[in-house]
N, C-alpha and C. Protein backbone atom coordinates (compact mmCIF):
# COMPACT_ATOMS: atom_id res chain seq x y z
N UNK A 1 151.94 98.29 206.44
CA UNK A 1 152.07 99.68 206.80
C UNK A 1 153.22 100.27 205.99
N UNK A 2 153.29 101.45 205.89
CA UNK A 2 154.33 101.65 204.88
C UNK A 2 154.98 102.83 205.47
N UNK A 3 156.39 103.26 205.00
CA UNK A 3 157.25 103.96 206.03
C UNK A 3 156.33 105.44 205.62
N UNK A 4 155.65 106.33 204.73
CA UNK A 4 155.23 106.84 205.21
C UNK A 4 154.08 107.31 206.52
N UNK A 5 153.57 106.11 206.15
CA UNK A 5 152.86 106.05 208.01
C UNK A 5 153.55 106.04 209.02
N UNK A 6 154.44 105.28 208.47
CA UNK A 6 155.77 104.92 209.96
C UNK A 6 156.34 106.41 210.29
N UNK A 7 156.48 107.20 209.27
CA UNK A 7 157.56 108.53 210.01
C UNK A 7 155.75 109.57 210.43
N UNK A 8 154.53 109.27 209.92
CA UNK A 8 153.64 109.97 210.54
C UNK A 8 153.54 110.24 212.45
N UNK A 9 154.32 109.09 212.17
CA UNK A 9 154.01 108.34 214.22
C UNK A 9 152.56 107.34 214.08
N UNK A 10 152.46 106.64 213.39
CA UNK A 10 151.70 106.13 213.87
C UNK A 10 152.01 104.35 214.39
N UNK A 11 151.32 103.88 215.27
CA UNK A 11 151.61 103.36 215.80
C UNK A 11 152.16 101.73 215.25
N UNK A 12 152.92 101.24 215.42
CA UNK A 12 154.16 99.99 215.05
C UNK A 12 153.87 98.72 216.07
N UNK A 13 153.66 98.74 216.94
CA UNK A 13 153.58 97.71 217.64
C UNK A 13 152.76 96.76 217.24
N UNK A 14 153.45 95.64 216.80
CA UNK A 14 152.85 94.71 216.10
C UNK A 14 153.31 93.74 217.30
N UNK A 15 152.24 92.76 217.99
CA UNK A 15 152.36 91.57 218.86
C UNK A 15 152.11 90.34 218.17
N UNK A 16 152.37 89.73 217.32
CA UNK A 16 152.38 88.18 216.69
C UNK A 16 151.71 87.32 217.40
N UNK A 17 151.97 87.24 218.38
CA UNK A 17 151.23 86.13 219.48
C UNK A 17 152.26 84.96 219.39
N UNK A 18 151.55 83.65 219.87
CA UNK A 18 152.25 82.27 219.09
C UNK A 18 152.82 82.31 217.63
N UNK A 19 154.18 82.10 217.61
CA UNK A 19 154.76 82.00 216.28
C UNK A 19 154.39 80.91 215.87
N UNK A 20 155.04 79.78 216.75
CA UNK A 20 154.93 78.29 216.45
C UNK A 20 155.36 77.60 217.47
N UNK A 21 154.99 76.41 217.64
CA UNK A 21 155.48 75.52 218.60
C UNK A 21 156.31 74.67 218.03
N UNK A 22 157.74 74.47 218.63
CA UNK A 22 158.78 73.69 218.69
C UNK A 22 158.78 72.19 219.46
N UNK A 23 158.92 71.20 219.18
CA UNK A 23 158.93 70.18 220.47
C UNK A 23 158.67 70.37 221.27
N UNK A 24 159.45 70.97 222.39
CA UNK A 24 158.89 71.47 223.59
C UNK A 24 158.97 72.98 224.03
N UNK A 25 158.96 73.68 223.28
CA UNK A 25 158.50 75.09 223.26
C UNK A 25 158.14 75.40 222.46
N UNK A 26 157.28 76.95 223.14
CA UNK A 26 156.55 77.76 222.07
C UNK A 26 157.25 79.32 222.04
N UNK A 27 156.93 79.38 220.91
CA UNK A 27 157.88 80.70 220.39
C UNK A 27 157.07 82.14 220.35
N UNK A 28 157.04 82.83 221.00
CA UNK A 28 156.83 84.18 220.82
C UNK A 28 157.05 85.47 220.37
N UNK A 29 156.25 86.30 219.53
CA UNK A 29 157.46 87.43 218.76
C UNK A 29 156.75 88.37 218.89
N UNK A 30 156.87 89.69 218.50
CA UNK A 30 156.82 91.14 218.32
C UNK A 30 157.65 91.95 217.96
N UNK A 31 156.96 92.76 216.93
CA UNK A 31 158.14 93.67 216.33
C UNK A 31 157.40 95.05 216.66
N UNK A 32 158.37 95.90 217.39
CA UNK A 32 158.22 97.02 218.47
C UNK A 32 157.97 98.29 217.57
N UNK A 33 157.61 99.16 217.95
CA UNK A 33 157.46 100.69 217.24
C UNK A 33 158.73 101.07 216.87
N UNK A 34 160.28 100.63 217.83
CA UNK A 34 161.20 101.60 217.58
C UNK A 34 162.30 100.32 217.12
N UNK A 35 161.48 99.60 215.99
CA UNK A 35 162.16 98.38 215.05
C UNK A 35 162.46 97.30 215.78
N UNK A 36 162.39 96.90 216.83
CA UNK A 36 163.12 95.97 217.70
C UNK A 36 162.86 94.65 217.21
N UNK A 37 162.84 93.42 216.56
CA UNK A 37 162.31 92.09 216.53
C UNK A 37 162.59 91.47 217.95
N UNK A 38 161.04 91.35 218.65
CA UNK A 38 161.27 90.39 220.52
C UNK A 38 160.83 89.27 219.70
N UNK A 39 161.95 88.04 220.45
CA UNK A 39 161.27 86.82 220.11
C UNK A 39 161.61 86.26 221.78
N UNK A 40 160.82 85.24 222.00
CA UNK A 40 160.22 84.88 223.10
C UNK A 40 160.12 83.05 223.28
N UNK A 41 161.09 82.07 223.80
CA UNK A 41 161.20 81.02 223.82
C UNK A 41 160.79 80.24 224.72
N UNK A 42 159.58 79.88 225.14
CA UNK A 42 159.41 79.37 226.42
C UNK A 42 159.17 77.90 226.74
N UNK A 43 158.94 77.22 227.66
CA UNK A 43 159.02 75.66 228.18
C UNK A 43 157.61 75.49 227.48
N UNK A 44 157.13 74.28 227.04
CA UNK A 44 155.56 74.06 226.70
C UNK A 44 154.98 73.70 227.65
N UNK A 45 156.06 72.84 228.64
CA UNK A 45 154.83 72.09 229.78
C UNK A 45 154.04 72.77 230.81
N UNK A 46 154.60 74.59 230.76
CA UNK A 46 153.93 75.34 231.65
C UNK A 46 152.67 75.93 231.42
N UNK A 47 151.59 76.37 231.90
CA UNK A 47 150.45 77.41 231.48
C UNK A 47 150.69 77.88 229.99
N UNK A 48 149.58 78.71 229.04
CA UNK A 48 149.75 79.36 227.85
C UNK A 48 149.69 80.51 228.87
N UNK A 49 150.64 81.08 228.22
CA UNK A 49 150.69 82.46 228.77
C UNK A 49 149.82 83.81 227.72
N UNK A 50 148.77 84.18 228.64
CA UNK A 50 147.70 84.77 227.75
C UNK A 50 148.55 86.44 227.86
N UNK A 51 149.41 87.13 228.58
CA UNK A 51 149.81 88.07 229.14
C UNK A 51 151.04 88.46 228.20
N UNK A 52 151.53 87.35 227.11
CA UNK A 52 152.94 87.29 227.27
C UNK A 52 153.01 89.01 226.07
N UNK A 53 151.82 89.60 225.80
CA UNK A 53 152.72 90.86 225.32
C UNK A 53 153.10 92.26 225.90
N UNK A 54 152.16 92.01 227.45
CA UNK A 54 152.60 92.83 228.22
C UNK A 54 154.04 92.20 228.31
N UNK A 55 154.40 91.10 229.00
CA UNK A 55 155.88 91.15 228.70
C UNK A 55 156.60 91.11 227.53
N UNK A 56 156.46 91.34 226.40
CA UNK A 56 157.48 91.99 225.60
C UNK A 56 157.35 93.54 225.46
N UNK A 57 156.31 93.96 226.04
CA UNK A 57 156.53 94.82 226.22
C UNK A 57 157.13 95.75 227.45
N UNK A 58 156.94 94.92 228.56
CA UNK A 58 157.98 95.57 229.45
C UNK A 58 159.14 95.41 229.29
N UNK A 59 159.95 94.31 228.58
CA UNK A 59 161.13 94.12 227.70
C UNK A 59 161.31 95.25 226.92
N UNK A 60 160.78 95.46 226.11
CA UNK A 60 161.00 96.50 224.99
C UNK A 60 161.05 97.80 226.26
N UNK A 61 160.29 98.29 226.54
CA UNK A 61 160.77 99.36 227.52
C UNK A 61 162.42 99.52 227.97
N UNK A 62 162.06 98.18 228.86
CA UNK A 62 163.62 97.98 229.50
C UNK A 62 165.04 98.41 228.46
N UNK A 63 164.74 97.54 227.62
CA UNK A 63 165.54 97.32 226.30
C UNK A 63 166.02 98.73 225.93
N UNK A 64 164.76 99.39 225.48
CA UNK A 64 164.85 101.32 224.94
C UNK A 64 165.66 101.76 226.21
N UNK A 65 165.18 101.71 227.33
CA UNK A 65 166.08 102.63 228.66
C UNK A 65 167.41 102.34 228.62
N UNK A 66 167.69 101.08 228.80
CA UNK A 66 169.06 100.60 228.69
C UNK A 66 170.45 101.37 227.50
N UNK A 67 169.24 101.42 225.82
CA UNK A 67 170.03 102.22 225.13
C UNK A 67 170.24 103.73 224.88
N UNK A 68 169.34 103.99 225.63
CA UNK A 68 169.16 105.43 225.46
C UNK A 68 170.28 105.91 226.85
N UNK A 69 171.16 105.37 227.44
CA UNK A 69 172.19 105.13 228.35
C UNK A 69 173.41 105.94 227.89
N UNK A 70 173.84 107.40 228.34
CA UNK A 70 174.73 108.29 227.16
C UNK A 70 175.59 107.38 227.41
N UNK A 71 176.07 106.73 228.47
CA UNK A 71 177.65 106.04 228.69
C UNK A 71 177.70 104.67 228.40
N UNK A 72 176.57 104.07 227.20
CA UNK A 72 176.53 103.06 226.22
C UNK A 72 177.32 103.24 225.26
N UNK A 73 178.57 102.48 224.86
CA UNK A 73 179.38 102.74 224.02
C UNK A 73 178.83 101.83 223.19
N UNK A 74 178.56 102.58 221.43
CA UNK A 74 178.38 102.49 220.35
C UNK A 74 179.15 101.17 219.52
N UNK A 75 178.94 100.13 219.37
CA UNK A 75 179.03 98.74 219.16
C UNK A 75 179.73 97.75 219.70
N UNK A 76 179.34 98.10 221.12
CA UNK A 76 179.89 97.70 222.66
C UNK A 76 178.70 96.58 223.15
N UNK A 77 179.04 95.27 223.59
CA UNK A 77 177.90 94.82 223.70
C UNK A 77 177.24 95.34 224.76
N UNK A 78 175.69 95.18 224.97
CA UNK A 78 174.67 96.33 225.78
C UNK A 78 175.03 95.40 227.29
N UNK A 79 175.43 96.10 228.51
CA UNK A 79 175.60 96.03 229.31
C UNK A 79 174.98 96.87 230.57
N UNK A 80 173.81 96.08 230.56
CA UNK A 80 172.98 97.19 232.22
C UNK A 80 172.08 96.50 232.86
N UNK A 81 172.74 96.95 234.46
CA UNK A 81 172.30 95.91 235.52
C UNK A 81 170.76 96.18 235.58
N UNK A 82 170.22 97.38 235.16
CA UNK A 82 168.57 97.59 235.13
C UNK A 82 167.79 96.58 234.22
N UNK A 83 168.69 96.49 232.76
CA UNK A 83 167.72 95.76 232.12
C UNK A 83 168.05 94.39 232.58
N UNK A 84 169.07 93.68 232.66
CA UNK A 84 169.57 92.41 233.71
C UNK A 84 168.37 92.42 234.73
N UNK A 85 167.72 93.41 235.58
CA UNK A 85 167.18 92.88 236.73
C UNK A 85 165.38 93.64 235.81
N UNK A 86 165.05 93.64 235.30
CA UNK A 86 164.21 93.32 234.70
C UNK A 86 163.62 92.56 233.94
N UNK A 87 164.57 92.03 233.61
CA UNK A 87 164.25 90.44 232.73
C UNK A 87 164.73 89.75 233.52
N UNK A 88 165.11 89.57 235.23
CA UNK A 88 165.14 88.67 236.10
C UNK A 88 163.98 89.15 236.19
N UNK A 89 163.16 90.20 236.82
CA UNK A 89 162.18 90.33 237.21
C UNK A 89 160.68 89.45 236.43
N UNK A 90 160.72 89.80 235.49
CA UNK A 90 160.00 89.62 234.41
C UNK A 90 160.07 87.74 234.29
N UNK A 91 161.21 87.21 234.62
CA UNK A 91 161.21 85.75 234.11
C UNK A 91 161.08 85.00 235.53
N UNK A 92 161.55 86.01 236.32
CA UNK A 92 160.37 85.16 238.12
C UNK A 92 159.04 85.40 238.41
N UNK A 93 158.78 86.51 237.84
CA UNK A 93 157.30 86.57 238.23
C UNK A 93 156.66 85.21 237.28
N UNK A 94 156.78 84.97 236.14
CA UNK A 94 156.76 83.89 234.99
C UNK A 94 156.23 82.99 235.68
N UNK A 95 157.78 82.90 236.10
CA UNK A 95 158.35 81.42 236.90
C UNK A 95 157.46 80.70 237.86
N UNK A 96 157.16 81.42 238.91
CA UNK A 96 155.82 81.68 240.06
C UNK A 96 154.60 81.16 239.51
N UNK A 97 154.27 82.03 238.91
CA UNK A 97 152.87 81.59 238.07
C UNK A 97 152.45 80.76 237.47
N UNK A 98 153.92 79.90 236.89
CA UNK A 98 154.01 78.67 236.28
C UNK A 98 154.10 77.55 237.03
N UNK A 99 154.73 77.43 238.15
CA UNK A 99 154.57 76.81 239.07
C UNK A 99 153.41 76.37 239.99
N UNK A 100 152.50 77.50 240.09
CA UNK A 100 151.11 77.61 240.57
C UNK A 100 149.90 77.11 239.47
N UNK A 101 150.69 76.82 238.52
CA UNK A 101 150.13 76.59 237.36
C UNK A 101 148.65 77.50 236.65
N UNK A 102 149.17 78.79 236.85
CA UNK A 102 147.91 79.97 236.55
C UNK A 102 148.73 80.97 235.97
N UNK A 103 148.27 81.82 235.44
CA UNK A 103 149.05 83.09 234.31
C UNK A 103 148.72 84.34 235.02
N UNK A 104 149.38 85.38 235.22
CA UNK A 104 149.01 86.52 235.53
C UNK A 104 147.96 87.02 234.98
């Protein structure tokens, strides 16, 4: 895609899927509309997670809200209890499902 498409608006969300598998994890990535590189490290011995780009993408959401924060100071590391309890959220619901051994 080339940055004149990119400043058209058209759409960026690129989901990779499986990068690669590591020993005992598998790696997940996506690179977001508003540049973000998500990479995604998870246990192997659990379920394949067929879902996992809805969660980078509720990440990436989280992620954008968090910076778009006016009282985010500018090369301050990112500090917010919303995106903190969304990627708790996001890594128990996981968790659950993995345990039950089934994927959302």
């Amino acid at each position: 895609m080339t940055f004149r498409a990119m400043q058209a608006g058209a759409n960026m969300d690129m989901y990779f899927g499986l990068l690669f598998p590591i020993e005992d994890y598998r790696v997940y990535g996506m690179y977001s509309n508003n540049f973000n590189k998500l990479v995604v490290i998870c246990d192997s011995s659990g379920p394949e997670l067929p879902n996992m780009r809805e969660i980078l993408l509720s990440f990436s959401s989280a992620f954008v809200a968090a910076l778009q924060n006016p009282f985010q100071e500018i090369g301050k590391p990112l500090k917010s209890k919303r995106l903190d309890a969304a990627v708790a959220s996001l890594t128990n619901r996981q968790n659950q499902f993995a345990k039950r051994g089934v994927a959302p």
